[in-house]
Protein backbone atom coordinates (compact mmCIF):
# COMPACT_ATOMS: atom_id res chain seq x y z
CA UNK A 1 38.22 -1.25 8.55
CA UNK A 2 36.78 -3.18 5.73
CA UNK A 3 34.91 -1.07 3.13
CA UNK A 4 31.08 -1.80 3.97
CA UNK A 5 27.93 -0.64 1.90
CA UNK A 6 25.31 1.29 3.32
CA UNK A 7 22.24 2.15 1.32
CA UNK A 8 19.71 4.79 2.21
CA UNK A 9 16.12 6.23 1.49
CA UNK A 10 15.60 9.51 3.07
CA UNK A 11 11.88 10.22 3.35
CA UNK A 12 11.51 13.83 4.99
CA UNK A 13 8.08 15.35 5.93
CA UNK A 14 7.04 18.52 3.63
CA UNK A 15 5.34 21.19 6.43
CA UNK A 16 2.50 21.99 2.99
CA UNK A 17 2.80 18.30 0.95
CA UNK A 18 5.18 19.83 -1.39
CA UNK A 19 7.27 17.68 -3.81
CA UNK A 20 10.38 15.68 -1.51
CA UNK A 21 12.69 15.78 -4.58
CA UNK A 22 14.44 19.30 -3.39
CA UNK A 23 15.00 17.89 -0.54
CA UNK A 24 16.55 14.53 -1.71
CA UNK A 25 18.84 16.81 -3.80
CA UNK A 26 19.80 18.27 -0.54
CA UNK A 27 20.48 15.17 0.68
CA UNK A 28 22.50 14.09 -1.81
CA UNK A 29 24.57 16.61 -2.00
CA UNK A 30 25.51 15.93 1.66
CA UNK A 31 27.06 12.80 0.29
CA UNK A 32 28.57 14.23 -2.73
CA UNK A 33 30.75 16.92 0.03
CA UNK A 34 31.75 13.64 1.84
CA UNK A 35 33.66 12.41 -0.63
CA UNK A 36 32.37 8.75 -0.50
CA UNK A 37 31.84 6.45 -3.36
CA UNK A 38 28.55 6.40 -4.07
CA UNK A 39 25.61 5.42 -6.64
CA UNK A 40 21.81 7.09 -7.06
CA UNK A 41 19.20 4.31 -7.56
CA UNK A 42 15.86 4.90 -7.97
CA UNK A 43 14.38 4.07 -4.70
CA UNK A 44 17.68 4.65 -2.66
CA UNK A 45 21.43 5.65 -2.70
CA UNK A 46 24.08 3.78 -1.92
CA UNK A 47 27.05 4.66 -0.16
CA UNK A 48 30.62 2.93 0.05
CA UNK A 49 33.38 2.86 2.20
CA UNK A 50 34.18 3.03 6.38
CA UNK A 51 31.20 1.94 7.97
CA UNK A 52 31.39 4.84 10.70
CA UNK A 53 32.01 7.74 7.92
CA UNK A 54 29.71 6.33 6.07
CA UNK A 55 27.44 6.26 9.58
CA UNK A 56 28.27 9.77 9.74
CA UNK A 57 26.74 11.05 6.33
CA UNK A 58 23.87 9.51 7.53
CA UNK A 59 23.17 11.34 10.10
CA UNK A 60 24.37 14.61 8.72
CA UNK A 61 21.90 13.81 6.06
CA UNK A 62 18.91 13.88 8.91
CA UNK A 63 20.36 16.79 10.31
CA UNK A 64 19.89 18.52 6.78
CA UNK A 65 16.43 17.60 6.14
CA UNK A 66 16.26 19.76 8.89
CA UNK A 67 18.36 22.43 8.38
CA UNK A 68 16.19 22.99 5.07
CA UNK A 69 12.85 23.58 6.05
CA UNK A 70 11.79 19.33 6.85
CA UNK A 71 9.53 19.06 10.47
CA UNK A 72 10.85 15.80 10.85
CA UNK A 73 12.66 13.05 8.54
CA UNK A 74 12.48 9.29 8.08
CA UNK A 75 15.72 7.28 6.80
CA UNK A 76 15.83 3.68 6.03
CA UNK A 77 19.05 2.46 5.86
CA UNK A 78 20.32 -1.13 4.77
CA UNK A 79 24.21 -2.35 5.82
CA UNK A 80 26.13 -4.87 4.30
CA UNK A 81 29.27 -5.71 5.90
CA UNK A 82 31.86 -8.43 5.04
CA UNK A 83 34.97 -8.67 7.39
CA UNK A 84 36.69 -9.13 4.38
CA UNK A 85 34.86 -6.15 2.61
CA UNK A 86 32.80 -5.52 -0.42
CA UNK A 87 32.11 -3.27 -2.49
CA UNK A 88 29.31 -2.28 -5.58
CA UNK A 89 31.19 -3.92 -8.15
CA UNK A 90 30.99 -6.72 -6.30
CA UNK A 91 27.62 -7.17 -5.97
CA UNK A 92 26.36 -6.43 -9.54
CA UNK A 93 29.11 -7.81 -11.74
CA UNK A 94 26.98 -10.53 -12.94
CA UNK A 95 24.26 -8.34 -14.19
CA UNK A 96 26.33 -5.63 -15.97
């Protein structure tokens, strides 16, 4: 399959109001174990390669929020996909 781009915000629920960023880390580090391509942004992450892996870290990033202590999570997730493929480079040449 061609290699697709999926970007994500995770957004879990804190049970007191406490600060997300923990578990964002979390999150994160669910991608970083999947072995995927991936780039930190400051609103979002995103991830590159088969769109169902990719599909899959997604929702084992949900089922961390979770695992960790989150009531309930919230993920926006964006997908570009190009029969041909794409990639990050591809997208942000120009500016860099």
């Amino acid at each position: 399959m061609a290699i697709t781009l999926v970007s994500i915000q995770i957004i879990p629920k804190t049970k007191n109001g406490e600060d997300v960023i923990p578990y964002v880390d979390e999150a994160i580090q669910v991608i970083e174990e999947s072995g995927v391509n991936y780039q930190v942004n400051a609103l979002e992450t995103t991830l590159e390669g088969d769109l169902s892996h990719l599909l899959s870290v997604v929702e084992k990033m949900n089922k961390k929020m979770i695992e960790v202590g989150s009531p309930s999570v919230i993920s926006q997730v964006k997908i570009a996909y190009h029969p041909e493929g794409i990639t990050m480079d591809q997208l942000t040449e120009k500016y860099r």
